[in-house]
PDB file of N, CA and C in Angstrom:
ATOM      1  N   UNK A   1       0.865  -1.172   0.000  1.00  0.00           N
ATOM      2  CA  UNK A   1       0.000   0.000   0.000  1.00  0.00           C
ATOM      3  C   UNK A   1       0.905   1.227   0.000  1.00  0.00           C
ATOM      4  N   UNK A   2       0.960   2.111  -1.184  1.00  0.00           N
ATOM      5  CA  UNK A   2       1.964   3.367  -1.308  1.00  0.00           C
ATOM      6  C   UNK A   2       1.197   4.448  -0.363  1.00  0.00           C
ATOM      7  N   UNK A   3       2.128   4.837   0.467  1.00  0.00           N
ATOM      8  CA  UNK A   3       1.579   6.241   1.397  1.00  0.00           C
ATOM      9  C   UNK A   3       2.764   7.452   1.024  1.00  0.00           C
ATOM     10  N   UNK A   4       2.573   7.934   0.005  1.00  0.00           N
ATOM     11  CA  UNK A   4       3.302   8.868  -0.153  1.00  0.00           C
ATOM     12  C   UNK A   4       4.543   8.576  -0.432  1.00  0.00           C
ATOM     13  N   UNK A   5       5.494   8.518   0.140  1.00  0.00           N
ATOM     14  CA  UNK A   5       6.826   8.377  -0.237  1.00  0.00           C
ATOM     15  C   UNK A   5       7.472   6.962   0.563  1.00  0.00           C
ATOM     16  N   UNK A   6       6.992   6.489   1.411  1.00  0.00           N
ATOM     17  CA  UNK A   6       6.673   5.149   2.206  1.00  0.00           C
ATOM     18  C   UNK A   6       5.497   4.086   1.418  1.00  0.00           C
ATOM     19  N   UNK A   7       5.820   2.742   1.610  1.00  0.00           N
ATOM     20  CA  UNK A   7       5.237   1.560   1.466  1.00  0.00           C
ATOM     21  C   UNK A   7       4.788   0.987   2.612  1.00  0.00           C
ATOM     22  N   UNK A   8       3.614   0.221   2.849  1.00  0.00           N
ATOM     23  CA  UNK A   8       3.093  -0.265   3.785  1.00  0.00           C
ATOM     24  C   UNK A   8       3.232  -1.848   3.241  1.00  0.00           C
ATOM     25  N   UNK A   9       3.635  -2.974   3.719  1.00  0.00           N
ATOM     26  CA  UNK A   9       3.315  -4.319   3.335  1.00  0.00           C
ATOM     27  C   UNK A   9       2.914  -4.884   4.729  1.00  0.00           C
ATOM     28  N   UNK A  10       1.949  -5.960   4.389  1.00  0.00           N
ATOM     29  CA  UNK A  10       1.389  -6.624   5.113  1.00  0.00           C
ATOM     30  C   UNK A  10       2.263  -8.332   4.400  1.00  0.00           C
ATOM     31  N   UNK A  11       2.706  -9.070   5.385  1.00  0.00           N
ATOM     32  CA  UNK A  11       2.879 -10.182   5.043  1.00  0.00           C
ATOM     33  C   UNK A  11       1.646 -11.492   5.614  1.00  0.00           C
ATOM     34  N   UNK A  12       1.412 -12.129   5.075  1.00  0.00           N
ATOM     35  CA  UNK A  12       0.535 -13.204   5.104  1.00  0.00           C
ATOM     36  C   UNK A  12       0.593 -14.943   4.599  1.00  0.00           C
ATOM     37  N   UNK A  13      -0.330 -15.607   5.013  1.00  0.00           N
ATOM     38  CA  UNK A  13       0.003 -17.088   4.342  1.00  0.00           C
ATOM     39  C   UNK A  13      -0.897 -17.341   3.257  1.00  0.00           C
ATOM     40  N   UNK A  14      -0.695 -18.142   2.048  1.00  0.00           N
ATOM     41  CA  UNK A  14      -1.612 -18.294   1.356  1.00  0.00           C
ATOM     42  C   UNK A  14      -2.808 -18.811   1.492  1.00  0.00           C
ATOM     43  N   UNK A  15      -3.019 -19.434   2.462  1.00  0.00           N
ATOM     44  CA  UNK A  15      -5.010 -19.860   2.976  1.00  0.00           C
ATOM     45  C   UNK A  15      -5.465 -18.468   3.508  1.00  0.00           C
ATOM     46  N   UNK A  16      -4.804 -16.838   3.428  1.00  0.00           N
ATOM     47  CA  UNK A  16      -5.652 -16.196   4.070  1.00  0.00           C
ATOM     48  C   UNK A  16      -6.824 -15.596   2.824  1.00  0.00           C
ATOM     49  N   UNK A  17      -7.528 -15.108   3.361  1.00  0.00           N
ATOM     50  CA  UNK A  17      -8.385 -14.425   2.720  1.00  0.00           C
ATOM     51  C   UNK A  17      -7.840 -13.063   2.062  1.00  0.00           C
ATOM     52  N   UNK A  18      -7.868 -13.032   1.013  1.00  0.00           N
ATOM     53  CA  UNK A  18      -7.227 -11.763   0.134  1.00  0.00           C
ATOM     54  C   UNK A  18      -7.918 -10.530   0.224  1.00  0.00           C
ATOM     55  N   UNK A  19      -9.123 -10.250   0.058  1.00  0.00           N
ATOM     56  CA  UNK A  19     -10.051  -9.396   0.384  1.00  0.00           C
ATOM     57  C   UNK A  19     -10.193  -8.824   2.018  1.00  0.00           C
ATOM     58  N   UNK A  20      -9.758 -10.060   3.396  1.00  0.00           N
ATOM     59  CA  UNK A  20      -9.672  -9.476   4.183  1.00  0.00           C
ATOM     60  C   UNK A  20      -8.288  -8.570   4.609  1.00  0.00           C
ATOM     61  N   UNK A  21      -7.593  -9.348   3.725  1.00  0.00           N
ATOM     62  CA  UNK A  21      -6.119  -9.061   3.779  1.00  0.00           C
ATOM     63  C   UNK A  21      -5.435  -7.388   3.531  1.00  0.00           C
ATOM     64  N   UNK A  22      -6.836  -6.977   2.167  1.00  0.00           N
ATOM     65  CA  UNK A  22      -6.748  -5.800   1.723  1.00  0.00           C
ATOM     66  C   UNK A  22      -7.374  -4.883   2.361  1.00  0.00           C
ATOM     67  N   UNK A  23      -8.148  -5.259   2.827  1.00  0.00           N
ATOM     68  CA  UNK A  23      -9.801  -4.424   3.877  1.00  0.00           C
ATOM     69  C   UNK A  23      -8.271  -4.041   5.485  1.00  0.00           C
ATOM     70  N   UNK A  24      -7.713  -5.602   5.979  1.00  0.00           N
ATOM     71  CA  UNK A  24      -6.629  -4.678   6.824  1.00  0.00           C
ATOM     72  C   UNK A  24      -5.796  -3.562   6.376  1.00  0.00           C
ATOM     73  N   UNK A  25      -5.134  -3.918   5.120  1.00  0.00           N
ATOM     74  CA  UNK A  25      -3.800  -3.412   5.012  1.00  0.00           C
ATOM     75  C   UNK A  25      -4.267  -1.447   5.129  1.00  0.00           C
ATOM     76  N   UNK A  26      -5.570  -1.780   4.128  1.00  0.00           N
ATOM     77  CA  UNK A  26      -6.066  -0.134   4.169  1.00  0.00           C
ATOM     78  C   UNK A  26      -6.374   0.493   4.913  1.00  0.00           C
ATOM     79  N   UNK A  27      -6.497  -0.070   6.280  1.00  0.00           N
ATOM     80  CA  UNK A  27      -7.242   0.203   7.773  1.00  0.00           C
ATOM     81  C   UNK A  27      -5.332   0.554   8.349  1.00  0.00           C
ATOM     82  N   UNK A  28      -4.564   0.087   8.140  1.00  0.00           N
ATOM     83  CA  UNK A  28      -3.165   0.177   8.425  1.00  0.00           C
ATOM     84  C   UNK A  28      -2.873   1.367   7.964  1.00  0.00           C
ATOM     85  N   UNK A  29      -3.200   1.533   6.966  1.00  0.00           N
ATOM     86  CA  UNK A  29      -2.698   2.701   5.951  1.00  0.00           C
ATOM     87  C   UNK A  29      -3.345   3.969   6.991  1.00  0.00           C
ATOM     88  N   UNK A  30      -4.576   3.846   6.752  1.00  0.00           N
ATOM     89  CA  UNK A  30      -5.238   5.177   7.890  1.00  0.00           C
ATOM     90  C   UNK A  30      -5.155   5.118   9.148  1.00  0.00           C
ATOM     91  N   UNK A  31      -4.458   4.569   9.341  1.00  0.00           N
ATOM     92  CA  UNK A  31      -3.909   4.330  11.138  1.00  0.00           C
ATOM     93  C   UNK A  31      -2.543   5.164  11.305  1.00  0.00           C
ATOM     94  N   UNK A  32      -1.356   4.689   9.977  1.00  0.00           N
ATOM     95  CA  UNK A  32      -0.818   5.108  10.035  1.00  0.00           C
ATOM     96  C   UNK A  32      -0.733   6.894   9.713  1.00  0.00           C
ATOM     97  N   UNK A  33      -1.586   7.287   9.204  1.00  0.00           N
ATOM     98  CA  UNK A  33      -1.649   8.166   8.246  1.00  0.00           C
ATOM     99  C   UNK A  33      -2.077   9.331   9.636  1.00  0.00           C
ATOM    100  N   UNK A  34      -3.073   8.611  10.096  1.00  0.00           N
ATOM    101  CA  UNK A  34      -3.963   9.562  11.176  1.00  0.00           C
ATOM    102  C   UNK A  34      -3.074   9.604  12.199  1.00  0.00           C
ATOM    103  N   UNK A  35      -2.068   8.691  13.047  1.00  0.00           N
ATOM    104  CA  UNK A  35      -0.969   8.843  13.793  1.00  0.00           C
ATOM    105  C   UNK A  35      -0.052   9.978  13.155  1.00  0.00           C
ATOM    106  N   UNK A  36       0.337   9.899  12.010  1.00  0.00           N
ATOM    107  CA  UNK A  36       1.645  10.910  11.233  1.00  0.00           C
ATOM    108  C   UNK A  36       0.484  12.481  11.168  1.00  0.00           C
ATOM    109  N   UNK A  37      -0.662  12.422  10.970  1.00  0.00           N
ATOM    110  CA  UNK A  37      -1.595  13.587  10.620  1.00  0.00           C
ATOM    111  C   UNK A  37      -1.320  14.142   9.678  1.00  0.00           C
ATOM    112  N   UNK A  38      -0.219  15.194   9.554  1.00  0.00           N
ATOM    113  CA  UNK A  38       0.111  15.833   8.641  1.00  0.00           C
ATOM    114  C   UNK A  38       0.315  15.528   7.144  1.00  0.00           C
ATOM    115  N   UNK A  39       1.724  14.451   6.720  1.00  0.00           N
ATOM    116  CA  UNK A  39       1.867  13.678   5.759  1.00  0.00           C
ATOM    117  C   UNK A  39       2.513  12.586   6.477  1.00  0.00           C
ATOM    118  N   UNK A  40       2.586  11.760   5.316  1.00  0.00           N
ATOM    119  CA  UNK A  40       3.821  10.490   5.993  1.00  0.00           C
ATOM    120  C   UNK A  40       4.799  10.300   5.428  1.00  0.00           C
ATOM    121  N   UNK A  41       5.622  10.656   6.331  1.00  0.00           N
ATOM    122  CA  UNK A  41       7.137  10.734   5.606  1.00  0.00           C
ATOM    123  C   UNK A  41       7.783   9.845   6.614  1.00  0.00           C
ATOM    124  N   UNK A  42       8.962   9.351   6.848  1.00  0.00           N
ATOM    125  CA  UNK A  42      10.067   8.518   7.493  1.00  0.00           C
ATOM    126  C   UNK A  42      10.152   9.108   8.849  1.00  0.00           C
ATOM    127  N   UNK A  43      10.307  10.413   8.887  1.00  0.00           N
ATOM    128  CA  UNK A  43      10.891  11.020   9.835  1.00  0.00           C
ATOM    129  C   UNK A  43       9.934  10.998  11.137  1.00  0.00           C
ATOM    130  N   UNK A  44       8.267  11.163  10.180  1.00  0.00           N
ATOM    131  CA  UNK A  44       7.058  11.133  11.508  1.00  0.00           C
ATOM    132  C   UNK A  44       6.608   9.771  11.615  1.00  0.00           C
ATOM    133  N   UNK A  45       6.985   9.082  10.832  1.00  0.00           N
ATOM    134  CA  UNK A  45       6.471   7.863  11.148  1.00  0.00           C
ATOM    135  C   UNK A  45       7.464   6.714  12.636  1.00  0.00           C
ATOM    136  N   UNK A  46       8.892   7.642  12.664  1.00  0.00           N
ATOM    137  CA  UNK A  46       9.623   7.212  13.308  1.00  0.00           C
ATOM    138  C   UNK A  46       8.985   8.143  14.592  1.00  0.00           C
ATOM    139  N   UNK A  47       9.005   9.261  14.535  1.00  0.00           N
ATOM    140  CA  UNK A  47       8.423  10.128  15.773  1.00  0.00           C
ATOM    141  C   UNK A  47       7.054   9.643  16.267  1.00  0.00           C
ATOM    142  N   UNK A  48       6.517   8.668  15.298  1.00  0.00           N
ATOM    143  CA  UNK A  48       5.255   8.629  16.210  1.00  0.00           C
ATOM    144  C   UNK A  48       4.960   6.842  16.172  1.00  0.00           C
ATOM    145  N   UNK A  49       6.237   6.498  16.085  1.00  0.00           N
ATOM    146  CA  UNK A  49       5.911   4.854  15.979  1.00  0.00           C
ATOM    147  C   UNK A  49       5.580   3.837  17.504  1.00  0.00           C
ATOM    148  N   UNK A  50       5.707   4.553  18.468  1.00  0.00           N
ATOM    149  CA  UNK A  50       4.976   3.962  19.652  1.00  0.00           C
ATOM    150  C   UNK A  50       3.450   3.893  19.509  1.00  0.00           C
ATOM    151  N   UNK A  51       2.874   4.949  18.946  1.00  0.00           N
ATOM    152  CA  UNK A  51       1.101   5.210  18.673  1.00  0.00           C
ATOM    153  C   UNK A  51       1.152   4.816  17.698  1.00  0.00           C
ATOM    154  N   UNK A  52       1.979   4.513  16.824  1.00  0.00           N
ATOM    155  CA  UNK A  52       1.295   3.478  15.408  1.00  0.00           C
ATOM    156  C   UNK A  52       1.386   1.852  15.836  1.00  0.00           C
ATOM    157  N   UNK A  53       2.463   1.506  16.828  1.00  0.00           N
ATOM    158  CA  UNK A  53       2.335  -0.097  16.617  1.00  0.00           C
ATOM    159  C   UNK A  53       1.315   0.074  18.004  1.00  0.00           C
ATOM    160  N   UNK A  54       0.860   0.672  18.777  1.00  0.00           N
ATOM    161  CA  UNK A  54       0.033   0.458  19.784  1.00  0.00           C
ATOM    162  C   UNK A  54      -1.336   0.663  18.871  1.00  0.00           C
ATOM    163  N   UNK A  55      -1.676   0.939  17.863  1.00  0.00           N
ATOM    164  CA  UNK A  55      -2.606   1.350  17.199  1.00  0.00           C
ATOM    165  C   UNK A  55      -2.637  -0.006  16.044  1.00  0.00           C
ATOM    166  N   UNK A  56      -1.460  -0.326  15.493  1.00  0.00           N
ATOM    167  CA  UNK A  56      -1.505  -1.844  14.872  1.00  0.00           C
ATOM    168  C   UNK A  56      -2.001  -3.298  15.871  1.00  0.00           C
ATOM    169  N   UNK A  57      -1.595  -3.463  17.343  1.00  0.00           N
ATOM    170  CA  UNK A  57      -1.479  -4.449  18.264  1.00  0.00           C
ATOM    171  C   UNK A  57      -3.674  -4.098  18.283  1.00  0.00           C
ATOM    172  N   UNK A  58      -4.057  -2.781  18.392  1.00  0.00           N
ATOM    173  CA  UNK A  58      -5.360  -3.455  18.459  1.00  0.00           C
ATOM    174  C   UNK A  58      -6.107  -4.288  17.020  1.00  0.00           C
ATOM    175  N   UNK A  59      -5.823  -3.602  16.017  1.00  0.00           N
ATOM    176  CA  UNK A  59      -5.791  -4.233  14.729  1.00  0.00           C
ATOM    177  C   UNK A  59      -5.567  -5.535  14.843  1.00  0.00           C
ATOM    178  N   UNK A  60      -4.730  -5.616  15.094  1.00  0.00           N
ATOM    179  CA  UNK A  60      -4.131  -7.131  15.135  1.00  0.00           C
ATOM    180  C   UNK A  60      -3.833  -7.803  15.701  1.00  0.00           C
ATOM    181  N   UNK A  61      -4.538  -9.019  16.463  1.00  0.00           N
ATOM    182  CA  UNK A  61      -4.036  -9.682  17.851  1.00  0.00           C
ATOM    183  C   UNK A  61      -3.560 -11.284  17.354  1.00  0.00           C
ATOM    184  N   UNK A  62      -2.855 -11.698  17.713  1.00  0.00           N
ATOM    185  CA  UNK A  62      -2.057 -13.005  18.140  1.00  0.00           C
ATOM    186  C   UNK A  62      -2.324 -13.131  16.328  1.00  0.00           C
ATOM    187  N   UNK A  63      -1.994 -12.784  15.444  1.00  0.00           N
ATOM    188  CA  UNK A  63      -1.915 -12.707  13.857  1.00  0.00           C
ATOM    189  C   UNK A  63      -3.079 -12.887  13.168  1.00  0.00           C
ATOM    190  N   UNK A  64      -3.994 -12.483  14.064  1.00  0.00           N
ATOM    191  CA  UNK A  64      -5.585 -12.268  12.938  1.00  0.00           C
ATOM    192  C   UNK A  64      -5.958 -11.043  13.219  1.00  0.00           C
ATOM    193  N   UNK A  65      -7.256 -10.722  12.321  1.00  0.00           N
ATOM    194  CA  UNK A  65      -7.404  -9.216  12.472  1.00  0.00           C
ATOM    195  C   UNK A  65      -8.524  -8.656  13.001  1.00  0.00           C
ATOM    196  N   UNK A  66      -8.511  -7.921  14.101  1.00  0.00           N
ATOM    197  CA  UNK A  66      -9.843  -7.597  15.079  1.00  0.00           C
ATOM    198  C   UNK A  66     -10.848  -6.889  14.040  1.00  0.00           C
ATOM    199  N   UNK A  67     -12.081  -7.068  14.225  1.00  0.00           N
ATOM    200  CA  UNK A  67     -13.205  -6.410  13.775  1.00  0.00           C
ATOM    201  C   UNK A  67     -13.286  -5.016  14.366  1.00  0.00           C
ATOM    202  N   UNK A  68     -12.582  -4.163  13.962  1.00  0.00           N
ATOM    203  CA  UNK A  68     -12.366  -2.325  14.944  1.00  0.00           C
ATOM    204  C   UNK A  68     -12.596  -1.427  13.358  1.00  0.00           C
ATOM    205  N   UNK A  69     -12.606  -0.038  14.116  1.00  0.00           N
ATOM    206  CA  UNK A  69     -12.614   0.835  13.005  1.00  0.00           C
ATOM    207  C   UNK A  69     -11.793   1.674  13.031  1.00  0.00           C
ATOM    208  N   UNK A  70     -11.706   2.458  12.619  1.00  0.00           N
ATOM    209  CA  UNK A  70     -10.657   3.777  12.661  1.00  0.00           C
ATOM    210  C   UNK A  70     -11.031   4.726  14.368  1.00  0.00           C
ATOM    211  N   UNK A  71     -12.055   4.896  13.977  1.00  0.00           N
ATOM    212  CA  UNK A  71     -12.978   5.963  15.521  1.00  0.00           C
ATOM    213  C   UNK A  71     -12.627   4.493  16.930  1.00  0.00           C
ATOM    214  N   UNK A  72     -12.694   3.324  16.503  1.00  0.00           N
ATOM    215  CA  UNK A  72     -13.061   2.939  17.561  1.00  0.00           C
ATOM    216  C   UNK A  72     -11.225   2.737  18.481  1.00  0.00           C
ATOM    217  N   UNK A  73     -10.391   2.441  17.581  1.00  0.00           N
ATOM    218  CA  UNK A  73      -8.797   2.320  17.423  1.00  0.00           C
ATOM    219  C   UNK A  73      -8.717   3.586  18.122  1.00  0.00           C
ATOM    220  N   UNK A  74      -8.617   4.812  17.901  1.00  0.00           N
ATOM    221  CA  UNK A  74      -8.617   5.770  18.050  1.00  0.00           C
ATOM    222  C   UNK A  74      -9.308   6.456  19.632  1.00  0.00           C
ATOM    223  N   UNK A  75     -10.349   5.896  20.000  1.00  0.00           N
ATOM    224  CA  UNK A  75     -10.878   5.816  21.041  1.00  0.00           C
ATOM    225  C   UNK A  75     -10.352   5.007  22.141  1.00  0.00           C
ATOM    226  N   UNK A  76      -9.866   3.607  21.724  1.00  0.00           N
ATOM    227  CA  UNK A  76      -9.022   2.706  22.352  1.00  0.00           C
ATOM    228  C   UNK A  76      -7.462   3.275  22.864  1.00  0.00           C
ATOM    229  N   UNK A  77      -6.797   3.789  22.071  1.00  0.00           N
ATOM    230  CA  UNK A  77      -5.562   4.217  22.139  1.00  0.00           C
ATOM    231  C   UNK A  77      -5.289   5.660  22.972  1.00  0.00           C
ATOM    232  N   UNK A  78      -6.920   6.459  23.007  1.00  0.00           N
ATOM    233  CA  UNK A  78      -6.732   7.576  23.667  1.00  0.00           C
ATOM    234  C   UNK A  78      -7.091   7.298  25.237  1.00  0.00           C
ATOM    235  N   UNK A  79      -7.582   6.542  25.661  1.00  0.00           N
ATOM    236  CA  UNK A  79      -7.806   6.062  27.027  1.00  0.00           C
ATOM    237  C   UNK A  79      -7.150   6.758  27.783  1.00  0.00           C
ATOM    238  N   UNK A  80      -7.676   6.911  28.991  1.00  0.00           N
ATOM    239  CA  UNK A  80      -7.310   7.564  29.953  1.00  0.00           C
ATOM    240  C   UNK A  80      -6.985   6.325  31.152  1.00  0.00           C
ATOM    241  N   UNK A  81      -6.095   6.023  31.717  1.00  0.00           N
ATOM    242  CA  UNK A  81      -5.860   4.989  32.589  1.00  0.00           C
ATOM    243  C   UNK A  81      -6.000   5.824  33.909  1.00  0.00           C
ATOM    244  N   UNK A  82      -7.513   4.968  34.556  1.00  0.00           N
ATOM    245  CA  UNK A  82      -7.158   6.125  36.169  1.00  0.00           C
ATOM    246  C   UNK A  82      -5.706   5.502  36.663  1.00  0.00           C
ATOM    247  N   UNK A  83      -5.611   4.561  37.275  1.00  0.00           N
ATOM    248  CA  UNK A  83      -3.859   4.250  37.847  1.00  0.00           C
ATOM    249  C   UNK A  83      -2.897   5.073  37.322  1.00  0.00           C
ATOM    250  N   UNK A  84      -2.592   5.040  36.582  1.00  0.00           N
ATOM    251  CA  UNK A  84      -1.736   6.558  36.011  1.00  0.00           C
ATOM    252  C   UNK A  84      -1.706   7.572  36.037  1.00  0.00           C
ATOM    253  N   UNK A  85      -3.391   7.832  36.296  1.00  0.00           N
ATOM    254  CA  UNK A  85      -3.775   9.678  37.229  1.00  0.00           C
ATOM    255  C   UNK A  85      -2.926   9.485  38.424  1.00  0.00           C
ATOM    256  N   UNK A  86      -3.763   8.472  38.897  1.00  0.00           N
ATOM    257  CA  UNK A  86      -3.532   8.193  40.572  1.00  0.00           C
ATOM    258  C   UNK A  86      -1.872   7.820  40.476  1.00  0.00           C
ATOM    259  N   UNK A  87      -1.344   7.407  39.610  1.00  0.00           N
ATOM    260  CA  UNK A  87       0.509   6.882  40.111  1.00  0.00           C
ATOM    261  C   UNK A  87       1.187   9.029  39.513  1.00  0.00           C
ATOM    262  N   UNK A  88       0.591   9.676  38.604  1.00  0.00           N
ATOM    263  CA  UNK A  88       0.791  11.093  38.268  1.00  0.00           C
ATOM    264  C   UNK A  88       0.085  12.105  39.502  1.00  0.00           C
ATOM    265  N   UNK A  89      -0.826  11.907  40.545  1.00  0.00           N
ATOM    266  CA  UNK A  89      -0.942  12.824  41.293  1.00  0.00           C
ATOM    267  C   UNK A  89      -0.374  12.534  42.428  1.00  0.00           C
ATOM    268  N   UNK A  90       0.145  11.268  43.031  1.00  0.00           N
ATOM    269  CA  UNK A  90       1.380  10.518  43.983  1.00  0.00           C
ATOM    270  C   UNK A  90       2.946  11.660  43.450  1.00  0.00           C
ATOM    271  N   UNK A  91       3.052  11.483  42.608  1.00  0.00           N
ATOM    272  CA  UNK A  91       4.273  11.695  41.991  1.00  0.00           C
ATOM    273  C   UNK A  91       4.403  13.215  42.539  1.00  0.00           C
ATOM    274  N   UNK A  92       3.633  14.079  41.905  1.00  0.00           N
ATOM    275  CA  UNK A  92       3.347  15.523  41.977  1.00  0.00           C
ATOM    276  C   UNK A  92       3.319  15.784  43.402  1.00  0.00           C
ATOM    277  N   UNK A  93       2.301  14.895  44.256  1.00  0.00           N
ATOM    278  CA  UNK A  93       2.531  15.201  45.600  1.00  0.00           C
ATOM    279  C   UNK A  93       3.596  15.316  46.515  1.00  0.00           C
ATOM    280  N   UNK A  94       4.330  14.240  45.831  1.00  0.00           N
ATOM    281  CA  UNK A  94       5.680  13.766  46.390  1.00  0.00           C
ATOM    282  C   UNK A  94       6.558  15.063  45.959  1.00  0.00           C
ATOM    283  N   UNK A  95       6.341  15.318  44.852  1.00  0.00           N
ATOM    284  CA  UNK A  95       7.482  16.891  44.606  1.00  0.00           C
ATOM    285  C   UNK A  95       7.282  17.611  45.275  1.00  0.00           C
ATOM    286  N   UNK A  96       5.957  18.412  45.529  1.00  0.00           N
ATOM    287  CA  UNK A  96       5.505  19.335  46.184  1.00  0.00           C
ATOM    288  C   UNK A  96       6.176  19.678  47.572  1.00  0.00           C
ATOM    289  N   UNK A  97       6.040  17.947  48.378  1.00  0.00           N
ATOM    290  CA  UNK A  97       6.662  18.046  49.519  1.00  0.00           C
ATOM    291  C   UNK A  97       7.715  18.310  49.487  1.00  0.00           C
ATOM    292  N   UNK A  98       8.779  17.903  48.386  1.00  0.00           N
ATOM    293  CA  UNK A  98      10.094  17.670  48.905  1.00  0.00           C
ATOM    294  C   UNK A  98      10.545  19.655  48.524  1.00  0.00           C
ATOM    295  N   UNK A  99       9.788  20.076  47.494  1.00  0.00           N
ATOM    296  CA  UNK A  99       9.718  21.167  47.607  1.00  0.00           C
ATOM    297  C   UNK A  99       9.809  22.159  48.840  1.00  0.00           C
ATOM    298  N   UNK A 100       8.776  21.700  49.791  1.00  0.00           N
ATOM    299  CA  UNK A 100       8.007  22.439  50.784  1.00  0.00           C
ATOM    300  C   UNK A 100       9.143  22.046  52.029  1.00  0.00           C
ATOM    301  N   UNK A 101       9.532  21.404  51.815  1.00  0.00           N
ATOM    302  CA  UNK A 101      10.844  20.425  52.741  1.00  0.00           C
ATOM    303  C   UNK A 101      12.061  21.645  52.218  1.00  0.00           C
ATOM    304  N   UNK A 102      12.205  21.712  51.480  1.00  0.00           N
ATOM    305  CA  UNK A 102      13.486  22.476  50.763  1.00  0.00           C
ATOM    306  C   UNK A 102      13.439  23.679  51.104  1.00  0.00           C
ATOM    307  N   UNK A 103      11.891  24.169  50.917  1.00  0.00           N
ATOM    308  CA  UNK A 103      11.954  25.562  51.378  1.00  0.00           C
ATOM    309  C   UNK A 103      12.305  26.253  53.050  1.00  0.00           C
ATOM    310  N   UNK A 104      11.763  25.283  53.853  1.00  0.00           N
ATOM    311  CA  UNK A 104      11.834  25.359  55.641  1.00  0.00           C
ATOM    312  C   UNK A 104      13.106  25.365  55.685  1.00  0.00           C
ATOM    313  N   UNK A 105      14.291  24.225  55.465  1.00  0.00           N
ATOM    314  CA  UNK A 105      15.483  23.876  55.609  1.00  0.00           C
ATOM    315  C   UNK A 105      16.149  25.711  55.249  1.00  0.00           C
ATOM    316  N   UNK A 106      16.052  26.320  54.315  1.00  0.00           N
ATOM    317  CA  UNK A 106      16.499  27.466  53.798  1.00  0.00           C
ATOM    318  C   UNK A 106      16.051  28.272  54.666  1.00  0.00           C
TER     319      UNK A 106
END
């Protein structure tokens, strides 16, 4: 699949289905495309290749291909993890103090 100045290949076995094969690769293509936003060139595809293969892994689990869409990928990948609020407002708290610690000592 040509994206501009980049190629996309999908490798596969010959019992797969060709039609589903193509229905992924093009769902790849706008995954990648919507991760890069702008165009896709080498340079953003390297800058943003953590959100493209986290954006391929829902696409694609244990080597078949999930029934998802673009909105729903996209919705998946933007998640908000509370534990990560909660391990990010620990963190912050913890500065604050050592802050507030720093300042008395002075």
């Amino acid at each position: 699949q040509p994206m501009e100045s980049l190629h996309l290949i999908l490798v596969t076995n010959k019992a797969s289905n060709i039609l589903e094969d193509l229905e992924t690769l093009r769902l790849l293509a706008k995954v990648v495309q919507d991760c890069c936003q702008i165009q896709v060139n080498e340079e953003l595809v390297l800058k943003n290749a953590f959100d493209i293969v986290f954006a391929f892994d829902e696409v694609i689990s244990f080597g078949h291909r999930e029934s998802v869409t673009l909105s729903q990928i996209k919705t998946y990948t933007e998640m908000d993890s509370h534990e990560e609020k909660l391990h990010q407002m620990i963190e912050q708290s913890k500065i604050n103090e050592a802050r507030e610690t720093a300042k008395k000592k002075q």
